[in-house]
N, C-alpha and C. Protein backbone atom coordinates (compact mmCIF):
# COMPACT_ATOMS: atom_id res chain seq x y z
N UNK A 1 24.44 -16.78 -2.82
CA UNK A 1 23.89 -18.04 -2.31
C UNK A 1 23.21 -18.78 -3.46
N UNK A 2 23.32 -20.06 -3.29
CA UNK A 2 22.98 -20.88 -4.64
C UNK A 2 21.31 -21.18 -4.37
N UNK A 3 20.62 -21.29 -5.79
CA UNK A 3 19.40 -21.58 -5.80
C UNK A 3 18.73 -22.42 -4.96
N UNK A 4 17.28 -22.41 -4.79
CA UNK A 4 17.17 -23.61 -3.88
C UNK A 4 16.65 -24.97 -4.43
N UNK A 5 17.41 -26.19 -3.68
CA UNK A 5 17.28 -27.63 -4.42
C UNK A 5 15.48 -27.98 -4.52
N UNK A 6 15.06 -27.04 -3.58
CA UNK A 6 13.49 -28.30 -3.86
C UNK A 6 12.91 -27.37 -4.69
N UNK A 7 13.13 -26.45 -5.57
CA UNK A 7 12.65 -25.63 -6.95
C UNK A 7 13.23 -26.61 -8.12
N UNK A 8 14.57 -27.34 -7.91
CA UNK A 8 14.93 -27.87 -8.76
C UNK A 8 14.25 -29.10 -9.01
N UNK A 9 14.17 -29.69 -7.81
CA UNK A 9 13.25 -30.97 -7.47
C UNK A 9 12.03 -30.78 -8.16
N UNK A 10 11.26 -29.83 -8.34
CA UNK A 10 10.05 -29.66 -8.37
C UNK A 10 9.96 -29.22 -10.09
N UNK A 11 11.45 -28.94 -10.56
CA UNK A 11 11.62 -28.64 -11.89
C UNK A 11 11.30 -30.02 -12.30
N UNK A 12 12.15 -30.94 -12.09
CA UNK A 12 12.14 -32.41 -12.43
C UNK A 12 10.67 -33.38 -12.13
N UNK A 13 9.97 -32.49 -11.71
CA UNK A 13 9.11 -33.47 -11.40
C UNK A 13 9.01 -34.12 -10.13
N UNK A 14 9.71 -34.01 -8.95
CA UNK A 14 9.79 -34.25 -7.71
C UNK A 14 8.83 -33.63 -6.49
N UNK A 15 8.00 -34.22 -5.87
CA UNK A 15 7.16 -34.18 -5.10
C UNK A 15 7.82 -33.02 -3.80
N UNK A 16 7.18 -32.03 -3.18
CA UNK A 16 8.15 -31.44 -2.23
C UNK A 16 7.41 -31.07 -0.94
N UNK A 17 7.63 -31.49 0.08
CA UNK A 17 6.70 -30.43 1.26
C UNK A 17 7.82 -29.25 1.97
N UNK A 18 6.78 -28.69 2.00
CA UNK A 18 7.09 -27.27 2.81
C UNK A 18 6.34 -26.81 3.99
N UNK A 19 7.33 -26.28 5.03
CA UNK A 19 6.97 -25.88 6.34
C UNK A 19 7.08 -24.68 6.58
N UNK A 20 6.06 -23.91 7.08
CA UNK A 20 6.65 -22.65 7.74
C UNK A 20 6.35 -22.84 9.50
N UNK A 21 7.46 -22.02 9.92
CA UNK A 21 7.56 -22.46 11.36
C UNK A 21 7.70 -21.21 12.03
N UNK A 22 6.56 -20.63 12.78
CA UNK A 22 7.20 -19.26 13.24
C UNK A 22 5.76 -19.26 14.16
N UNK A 23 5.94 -17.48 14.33
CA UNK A 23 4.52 -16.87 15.05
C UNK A 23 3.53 -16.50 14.54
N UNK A 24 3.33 -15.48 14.94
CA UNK A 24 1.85 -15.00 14.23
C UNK A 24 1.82 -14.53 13.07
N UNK A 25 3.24 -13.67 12.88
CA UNK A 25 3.66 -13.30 11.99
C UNK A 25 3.26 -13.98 10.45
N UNK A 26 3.58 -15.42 10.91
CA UNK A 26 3.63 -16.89 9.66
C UNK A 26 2.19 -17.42 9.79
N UNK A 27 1.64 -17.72 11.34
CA UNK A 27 0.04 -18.00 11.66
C UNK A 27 -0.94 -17.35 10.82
N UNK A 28 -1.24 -17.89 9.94
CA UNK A 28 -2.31 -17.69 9.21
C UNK A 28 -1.97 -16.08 8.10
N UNK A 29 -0.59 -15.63 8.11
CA UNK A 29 -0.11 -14.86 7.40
C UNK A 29 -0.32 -15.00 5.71
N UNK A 30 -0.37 -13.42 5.08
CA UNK A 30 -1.19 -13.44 3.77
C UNK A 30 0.17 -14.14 3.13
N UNK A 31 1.06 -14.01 3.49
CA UNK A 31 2.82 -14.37 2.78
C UNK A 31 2.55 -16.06 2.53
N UNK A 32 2.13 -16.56 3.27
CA UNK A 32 1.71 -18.40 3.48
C UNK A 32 1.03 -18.81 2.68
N UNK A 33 0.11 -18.23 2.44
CA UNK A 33 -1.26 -18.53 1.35
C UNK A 33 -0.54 -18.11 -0.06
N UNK A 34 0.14 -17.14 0.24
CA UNK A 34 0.64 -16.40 -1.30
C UNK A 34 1.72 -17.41 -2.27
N UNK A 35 2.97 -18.06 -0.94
CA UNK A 35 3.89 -19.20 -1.83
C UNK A 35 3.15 -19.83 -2.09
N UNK A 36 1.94 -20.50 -0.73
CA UNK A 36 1.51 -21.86 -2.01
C UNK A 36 0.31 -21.51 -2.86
N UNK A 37 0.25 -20.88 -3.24
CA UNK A 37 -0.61 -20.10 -4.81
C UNK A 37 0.73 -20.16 -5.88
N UNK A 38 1.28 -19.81 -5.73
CA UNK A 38 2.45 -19.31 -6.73
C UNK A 38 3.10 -20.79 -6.72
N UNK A 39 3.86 -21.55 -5.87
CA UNK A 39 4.21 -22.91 -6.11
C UNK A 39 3.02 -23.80 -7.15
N UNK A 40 1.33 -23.90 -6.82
CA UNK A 40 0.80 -24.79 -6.75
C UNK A 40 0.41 -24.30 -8.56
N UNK A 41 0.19 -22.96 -8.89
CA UNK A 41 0.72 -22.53 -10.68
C UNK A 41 1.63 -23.18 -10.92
N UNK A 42 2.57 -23.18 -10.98
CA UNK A 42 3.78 -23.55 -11.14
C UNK A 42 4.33 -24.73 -11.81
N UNK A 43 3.95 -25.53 -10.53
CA UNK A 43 4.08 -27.34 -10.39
C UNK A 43 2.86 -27.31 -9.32
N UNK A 44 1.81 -27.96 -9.94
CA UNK A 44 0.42 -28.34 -9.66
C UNK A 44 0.62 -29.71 -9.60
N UNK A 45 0.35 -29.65 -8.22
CA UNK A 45 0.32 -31.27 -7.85
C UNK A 45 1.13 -31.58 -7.19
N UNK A 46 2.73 -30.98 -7.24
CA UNK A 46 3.42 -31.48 -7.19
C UNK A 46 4.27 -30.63 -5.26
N UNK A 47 3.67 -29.83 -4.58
CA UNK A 47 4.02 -28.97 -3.09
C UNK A 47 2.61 -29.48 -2.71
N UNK A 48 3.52 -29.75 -1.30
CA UNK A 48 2.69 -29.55 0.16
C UNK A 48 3.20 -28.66 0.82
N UNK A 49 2.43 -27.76 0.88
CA UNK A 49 2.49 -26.27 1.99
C UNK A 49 1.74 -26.49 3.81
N UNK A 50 2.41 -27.00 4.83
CA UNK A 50 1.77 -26.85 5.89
C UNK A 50 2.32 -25.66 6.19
N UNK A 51 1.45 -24.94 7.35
CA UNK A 51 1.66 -23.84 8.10
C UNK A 51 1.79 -24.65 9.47
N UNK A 52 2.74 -24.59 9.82
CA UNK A 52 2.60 -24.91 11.55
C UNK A 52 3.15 -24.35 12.15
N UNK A 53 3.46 -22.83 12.11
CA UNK A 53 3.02 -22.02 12.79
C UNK A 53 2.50 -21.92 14.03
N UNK A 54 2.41 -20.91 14.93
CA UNK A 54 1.55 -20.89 16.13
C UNK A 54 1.72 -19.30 16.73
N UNK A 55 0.45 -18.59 16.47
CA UNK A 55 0.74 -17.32 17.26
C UNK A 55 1.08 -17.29 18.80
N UNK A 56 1.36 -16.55 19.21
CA UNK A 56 1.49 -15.99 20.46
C UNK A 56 3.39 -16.96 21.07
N UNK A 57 3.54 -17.69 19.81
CA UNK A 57 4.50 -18.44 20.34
C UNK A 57 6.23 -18.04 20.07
N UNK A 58 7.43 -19.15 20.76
CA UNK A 58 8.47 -18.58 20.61
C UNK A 58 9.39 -19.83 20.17
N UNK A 59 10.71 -19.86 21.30
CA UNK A 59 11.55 -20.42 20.82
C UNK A 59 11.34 -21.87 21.25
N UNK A 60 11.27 -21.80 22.89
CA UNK A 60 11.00 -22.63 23.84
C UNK A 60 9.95 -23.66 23.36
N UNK A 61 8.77 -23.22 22.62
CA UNK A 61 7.54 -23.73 21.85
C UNK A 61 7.75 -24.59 20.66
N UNK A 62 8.98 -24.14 20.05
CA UNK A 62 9.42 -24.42 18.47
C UNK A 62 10.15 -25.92 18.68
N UNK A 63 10.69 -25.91 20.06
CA UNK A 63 11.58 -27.27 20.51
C UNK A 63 10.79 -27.77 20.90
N UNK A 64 9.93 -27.52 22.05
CA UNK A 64 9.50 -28.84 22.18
C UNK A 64 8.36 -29.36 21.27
N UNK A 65 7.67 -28.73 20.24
CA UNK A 65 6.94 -29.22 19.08
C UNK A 65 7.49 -29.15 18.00
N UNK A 66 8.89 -29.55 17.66
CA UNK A 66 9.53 -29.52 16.61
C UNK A 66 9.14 -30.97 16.17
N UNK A 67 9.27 -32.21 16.96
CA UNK A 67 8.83 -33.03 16.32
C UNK A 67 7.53 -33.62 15.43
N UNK A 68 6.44 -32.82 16.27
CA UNK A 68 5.66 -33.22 16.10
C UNK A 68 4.94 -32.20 14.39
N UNK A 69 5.27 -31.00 14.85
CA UNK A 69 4.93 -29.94 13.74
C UNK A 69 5.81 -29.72 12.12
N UNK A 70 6.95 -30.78 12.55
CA UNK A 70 8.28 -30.11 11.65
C UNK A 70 8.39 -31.62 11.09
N UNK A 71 9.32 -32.46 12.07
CA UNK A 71 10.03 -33.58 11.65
C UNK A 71 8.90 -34.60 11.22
N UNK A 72 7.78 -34.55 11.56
CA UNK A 72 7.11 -35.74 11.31
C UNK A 72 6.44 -35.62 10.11
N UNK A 73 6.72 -34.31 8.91
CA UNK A 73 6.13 -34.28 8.02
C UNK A 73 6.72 -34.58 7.04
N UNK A 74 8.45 -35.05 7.41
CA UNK A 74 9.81 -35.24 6.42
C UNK A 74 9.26 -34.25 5.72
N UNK A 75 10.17 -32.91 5.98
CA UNK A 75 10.11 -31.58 4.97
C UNK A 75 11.04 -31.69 4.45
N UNK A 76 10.75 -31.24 2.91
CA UNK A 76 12.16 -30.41 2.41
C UNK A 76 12.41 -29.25 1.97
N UNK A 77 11.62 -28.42 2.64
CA UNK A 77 12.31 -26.95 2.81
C UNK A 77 11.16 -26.65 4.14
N UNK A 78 11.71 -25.95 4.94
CA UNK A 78 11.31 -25.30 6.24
C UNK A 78 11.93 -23.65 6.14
N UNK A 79 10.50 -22.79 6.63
CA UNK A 79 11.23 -21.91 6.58
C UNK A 79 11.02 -21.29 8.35
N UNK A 80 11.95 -20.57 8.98
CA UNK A 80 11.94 -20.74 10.65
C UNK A 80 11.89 -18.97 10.89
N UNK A 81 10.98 -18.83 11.92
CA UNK A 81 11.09 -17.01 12.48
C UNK A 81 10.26 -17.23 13.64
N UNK A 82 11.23 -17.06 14.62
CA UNK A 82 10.64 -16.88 16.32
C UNK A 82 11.28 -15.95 16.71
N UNK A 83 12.10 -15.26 16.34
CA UNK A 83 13.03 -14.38 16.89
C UNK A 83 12.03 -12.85 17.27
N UNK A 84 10.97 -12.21 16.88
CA UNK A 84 10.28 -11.54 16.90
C UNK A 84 9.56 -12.06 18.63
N UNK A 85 9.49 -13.11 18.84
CA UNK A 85 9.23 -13.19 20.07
C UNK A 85 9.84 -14.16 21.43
N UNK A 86 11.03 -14.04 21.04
CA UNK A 86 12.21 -14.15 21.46
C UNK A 86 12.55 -12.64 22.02
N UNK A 87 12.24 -12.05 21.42
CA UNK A 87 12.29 -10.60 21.81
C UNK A 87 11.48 -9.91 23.21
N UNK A 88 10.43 -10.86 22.83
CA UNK A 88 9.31 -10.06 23.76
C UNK A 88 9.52 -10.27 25.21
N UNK A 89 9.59 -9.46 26.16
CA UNK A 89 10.53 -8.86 27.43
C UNK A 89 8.91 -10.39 28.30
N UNK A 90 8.19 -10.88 28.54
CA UNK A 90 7.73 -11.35 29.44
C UNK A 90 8.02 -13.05 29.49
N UNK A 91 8.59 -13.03 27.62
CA UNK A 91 9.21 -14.55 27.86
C UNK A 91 10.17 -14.69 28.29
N UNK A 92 11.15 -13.97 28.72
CA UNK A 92 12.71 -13.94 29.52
C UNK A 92 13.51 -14.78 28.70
N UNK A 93 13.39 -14.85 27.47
CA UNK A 93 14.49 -15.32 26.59
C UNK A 93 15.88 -14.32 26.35
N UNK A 94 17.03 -15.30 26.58
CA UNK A 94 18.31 -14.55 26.34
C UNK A 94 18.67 -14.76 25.15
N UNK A 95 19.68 -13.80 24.17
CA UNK A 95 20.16 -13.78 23.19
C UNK A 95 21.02 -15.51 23.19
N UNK A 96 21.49 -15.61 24.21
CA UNK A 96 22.11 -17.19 24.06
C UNK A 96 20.79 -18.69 23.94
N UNK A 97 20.08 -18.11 24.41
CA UNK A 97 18.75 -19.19 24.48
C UNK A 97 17.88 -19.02 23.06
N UNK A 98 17.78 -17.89 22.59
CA UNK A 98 17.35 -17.73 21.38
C UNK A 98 18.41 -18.69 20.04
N UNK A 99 19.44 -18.45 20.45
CA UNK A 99 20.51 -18.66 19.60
C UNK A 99 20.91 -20.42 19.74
N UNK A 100 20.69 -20.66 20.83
CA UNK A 100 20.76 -22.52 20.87
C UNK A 100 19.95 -23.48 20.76
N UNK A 101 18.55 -22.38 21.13
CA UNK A 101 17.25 -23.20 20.15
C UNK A 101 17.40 -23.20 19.29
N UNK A 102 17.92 -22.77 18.16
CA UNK A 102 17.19 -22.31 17.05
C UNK A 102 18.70 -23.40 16.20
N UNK A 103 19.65 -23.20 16.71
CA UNK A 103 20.96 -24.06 16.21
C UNK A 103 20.27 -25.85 16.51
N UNK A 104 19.74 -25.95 17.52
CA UNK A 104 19.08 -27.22 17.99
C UNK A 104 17.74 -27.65 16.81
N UNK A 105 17.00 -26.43 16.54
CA UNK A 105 16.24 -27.05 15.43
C UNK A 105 16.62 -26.96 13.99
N UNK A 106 17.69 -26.17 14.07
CA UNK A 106 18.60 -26.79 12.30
C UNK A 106 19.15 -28.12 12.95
N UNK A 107 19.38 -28.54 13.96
CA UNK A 107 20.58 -30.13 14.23
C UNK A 107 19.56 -30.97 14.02
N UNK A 108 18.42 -30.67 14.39
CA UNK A 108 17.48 -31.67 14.73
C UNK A 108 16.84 -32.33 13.12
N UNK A 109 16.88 -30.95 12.75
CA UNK A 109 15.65 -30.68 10.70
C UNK A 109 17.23 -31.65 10.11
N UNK A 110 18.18 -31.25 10.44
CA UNK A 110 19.07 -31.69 9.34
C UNK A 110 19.24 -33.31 9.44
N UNK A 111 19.04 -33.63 10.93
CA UNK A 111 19.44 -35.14 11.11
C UNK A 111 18.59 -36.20 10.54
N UNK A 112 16.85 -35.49 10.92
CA UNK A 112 16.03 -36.29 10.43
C UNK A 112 16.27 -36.06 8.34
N UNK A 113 16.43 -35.63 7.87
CA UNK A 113 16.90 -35.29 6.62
C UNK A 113 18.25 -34.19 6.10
N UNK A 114 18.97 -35.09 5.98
CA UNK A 114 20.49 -34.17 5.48
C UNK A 114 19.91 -33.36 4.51
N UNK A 115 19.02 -34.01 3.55
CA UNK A 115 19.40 -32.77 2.20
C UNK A 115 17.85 -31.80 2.38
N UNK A 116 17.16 -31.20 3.71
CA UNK A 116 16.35 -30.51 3.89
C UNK A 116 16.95 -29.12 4.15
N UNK A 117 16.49 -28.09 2.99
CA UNK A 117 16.81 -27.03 3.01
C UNK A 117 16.01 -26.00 4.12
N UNK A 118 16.87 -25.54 4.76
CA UNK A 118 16.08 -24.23 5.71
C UNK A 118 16.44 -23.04 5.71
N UNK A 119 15.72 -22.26 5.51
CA UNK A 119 15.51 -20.56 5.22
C UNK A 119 15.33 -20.12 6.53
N UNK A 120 16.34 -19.17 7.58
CA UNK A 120 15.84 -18.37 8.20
C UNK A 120 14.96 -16.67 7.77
N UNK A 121 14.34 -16.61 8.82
CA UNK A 121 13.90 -14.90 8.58
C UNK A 121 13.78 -14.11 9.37
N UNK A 122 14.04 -13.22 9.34
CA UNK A 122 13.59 -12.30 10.46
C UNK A 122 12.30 -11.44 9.90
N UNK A 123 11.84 -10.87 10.57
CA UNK A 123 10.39 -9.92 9.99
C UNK A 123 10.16 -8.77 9.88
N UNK A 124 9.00 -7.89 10.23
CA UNK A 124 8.83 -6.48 10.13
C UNK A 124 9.61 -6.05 11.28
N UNK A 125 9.45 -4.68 12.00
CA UNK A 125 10.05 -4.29 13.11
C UNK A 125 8.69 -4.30 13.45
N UNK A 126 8.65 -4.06 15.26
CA UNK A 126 7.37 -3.73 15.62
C UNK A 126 7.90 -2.02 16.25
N UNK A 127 6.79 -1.55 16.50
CA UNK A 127 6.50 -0.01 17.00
C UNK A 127 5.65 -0.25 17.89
N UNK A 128 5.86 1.11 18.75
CA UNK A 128 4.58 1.36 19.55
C UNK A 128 4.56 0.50 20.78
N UNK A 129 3.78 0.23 21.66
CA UNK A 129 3.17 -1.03 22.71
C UNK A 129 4.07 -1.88 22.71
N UNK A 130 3.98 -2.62 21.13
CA UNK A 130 4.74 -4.14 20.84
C UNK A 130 6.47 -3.42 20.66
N UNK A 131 6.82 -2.70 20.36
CA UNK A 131 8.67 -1.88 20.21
C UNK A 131 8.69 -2.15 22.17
N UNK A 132 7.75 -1.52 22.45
CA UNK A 132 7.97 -1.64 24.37
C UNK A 132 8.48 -2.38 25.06
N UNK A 133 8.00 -4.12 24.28
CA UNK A 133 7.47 -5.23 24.96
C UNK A 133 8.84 -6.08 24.47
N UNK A 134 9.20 -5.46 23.05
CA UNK A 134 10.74 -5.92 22.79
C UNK A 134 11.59 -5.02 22.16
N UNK A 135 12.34 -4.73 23.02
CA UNK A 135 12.63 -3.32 22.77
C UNK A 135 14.36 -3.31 21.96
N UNK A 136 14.79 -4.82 22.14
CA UNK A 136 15.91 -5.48 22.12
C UNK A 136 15.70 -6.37 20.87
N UNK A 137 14.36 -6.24 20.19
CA UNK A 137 14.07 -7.25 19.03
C UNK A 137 15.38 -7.66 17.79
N UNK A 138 15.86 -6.34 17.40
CA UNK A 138 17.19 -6.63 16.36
C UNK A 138 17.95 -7.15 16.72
N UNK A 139 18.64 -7.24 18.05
CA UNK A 139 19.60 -8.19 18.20
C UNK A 139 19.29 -9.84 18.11
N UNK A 140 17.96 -10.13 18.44
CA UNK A 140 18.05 -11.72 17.99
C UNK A 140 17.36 -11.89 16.35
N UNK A 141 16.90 -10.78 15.86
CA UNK A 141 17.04 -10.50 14.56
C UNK A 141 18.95 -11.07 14.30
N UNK A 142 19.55 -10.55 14.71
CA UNK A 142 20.88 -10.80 14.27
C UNK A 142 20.97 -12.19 15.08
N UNK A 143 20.82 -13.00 15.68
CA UNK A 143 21.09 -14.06 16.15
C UNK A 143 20.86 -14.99 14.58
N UNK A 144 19.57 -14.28 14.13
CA UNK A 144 19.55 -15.57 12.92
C UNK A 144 20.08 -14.96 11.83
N UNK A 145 20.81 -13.68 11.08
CA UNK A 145 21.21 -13.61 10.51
C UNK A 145 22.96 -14.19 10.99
N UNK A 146 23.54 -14.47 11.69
CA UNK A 146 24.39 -14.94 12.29
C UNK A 146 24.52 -16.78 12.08
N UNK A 147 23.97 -16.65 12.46
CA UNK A 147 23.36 -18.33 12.45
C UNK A 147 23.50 -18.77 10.81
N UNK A 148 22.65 -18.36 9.83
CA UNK A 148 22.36 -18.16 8.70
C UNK A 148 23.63 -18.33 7.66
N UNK A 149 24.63 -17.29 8.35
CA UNK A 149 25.74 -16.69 7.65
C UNK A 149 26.79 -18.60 8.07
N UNK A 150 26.71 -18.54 9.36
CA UNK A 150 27.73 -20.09 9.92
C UNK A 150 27.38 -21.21 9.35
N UNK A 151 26.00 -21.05 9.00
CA UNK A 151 25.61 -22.39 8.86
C UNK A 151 25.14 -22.97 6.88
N UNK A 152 25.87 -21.38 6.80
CA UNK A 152 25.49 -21.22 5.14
C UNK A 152 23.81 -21.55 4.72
N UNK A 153 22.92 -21.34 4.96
CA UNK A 153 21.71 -21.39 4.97
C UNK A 153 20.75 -19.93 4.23
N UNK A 154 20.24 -20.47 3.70
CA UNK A 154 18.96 -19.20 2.89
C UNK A 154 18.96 -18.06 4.22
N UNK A 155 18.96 -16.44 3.92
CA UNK A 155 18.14 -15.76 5.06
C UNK A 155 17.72 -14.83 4.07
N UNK A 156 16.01 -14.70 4.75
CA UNK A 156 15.67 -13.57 3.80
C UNK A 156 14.97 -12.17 5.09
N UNK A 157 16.04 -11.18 4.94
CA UNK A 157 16.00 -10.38 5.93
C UNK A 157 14.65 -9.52 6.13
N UNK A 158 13.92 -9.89 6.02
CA UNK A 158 12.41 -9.47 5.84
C UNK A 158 12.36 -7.75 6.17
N UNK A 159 13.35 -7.86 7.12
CA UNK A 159 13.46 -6.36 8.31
C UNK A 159 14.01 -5.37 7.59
N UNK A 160 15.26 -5.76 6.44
CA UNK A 160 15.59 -4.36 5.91
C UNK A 160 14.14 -3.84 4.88
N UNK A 161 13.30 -4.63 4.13
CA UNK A 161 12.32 -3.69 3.30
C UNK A 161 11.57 -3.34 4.74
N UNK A 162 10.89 -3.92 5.44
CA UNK A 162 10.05 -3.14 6.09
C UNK A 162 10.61 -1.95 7.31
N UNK A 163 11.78 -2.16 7.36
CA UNK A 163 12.30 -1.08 7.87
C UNK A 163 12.59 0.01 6.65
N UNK A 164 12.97 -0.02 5.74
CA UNK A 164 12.68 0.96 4.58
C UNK A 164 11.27 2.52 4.70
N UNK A 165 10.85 0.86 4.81
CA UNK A 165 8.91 1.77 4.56
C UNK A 165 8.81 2.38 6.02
N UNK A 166 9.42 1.80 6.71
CA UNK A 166 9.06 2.69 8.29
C UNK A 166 10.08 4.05 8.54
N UNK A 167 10.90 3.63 7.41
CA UNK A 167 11.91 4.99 7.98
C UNK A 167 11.57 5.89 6.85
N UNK A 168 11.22 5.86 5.72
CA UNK A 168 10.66 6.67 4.43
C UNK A 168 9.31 6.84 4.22
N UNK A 169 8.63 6.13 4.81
CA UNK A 169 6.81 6.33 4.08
C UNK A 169 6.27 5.60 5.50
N UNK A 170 6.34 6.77 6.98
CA UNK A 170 5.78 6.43 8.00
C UNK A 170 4.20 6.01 7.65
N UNK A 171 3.73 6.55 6.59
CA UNK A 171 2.04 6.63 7.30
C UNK A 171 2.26 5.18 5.99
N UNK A 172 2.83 4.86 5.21
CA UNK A 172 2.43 3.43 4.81
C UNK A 172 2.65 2.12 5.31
N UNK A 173 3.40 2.43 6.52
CA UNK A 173 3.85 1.74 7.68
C UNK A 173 2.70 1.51 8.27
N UNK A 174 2.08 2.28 8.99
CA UNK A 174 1.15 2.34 9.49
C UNK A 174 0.03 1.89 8.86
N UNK A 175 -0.51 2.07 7.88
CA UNK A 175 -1.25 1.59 7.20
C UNK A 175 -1.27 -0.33 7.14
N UNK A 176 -0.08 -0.10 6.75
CA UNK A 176 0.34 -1.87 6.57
C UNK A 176 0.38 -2.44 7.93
N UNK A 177 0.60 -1.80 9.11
CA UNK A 177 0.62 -2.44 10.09
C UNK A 177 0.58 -1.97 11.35
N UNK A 178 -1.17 -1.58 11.75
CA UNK A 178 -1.89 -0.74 12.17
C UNK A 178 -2.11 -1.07 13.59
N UNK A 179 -1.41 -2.14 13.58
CA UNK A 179 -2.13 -2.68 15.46
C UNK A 179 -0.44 -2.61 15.91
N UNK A 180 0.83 -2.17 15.49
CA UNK A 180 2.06 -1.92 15.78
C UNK A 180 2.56 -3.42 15.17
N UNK A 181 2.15 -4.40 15.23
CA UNK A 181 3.36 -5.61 15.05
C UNK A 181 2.55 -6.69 13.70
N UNK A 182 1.26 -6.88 13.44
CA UNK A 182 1.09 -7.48 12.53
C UNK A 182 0.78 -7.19 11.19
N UNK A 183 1.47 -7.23 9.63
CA UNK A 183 1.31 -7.31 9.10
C UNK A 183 -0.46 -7.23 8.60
N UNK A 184 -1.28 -6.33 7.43
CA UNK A 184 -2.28 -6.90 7.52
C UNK A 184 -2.20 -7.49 6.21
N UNK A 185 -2.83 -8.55 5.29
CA UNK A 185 -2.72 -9.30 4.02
C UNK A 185 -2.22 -8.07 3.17
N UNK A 186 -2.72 -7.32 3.09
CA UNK A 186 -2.26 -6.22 1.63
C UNK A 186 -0.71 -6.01 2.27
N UNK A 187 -0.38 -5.90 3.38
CA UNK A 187 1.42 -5.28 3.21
C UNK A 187 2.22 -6.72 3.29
N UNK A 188 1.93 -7.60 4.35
CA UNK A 188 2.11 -8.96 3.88
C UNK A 188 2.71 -9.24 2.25
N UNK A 189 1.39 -9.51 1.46
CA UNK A 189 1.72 -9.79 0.16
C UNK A 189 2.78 -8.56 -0.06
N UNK A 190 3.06 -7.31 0.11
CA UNK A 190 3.55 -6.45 -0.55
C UNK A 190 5.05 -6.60 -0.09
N UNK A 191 5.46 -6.88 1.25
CA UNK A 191 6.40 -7.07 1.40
C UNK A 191 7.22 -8.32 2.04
N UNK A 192 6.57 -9.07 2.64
CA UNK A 192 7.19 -10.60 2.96
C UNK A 192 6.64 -11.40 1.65
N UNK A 193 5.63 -11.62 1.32
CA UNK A 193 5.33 -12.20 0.38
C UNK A 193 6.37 -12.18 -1.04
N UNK A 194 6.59 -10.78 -1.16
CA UNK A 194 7.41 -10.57 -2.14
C UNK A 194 8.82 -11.08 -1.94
N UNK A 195 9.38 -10.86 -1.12
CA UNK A 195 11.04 -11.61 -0.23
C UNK A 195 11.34 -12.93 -0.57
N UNK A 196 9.85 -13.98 -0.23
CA UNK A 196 9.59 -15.45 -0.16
C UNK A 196 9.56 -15.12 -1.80
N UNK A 197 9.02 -14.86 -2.45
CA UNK A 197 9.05 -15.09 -4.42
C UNK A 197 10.57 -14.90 -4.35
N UNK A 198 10.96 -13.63 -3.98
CA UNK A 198 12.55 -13.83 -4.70
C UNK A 198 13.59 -14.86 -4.42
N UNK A 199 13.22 -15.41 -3.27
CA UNK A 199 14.00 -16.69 -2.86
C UNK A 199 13.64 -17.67 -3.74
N UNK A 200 12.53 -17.74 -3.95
CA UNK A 200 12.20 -18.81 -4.55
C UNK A 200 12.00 -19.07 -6.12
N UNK A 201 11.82 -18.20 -6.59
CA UNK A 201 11.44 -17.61 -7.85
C UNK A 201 12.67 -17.17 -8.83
N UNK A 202 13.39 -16.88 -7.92
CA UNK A 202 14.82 -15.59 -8.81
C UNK A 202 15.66 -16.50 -9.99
């Protein structure tokens, strides 16, 4: 997959905003704070980093505040992860409803700007309580690696490193992510944080 244009933009001297669009995961996540540290070294002056984000939220949430959170900031790079609660068994989201939102907010990001780049992701796995609550989580994990692949778009599979650490180094799993589903800043930076540099950085 080819580099991304608003690194190049930002090589040249070009002004860039950036969105992240997800759950809690992205809500106030150490990975958020970490690109725009590393962008704002970089090319100082020159990124806007919003988080608009929203914990506890999903797909259904992402549409109908897409305008207001996404399009109205003319982004040019968005990066998108609801699929983690898309998963979760009390929102009654189907693998097809996960999958036509989420095609609806690339139609929507691309119309208001053709040349706005978007990165899907998927995230950690959850365990425990939260594994319960979506027990079906990888398959709309694969909805956006799917999506990703059709639509030729950035994906940075967040899920194979932290599935790594959960299937090889249980208790650093745990450590990193002690309440079953959130990230805490130290595994964050260690492993989404790090994903977002190589996309961006490599």
């Amino acid at each position: 997959m080819h580099a991304l244009k608003t690194i190049a933009n930002l090589e040249a001297g070009k002004s860039q905003c950036i969105i992240t669009y997800g759950t809690s995961l992205t809500d106030g996540a150490a990975w958020v704070e970490d690109m725009n540290t590393q962008l704002q070294e970089r090319y100082p002056g020159l990124t806007t980093v919003i988080n608009s984000a929203k914990a506890a939220m999903w797909s259904q949430w992402a549409i109908d505040n897409l305008s207001e959170k996404v399009l109205a900031h003319k982004p040019d790079l968005v990066f998108i992860e609801f699929a983690i609660n898309d998963a979760y068994l009390p929102y009654e989201t189907t693998i097809d409803q996960c999958r036509s939102r989420l095609v609806s907010m690339i139609d929507q990001i691309v119309e208001c700007n053709p040349a706005c780049e978007i990165v899907l992701m998927t995230m950690n796995p959850p365990v425990g309580g939260s594994l319960e609550l979506r027990p079906a989580f990888n398959n709309y994990y694969d909805v956006y690696r799917l999506v990703a692949k059709e639509r030729e778009l950035h994906l940075i599979d967040h899920f194979e490193q932290w599935n790594a650490i959960l299937q090889h180094n249980l208790e650093q799993f745990r450590q990193w992510v002690p309440d079953t589903i959130h990230p805490i800043p130290e595994g964050s930076l260690a492993v989404t944080a790090k994903g977002v540099r190589e996309l961006l950085f490599k």
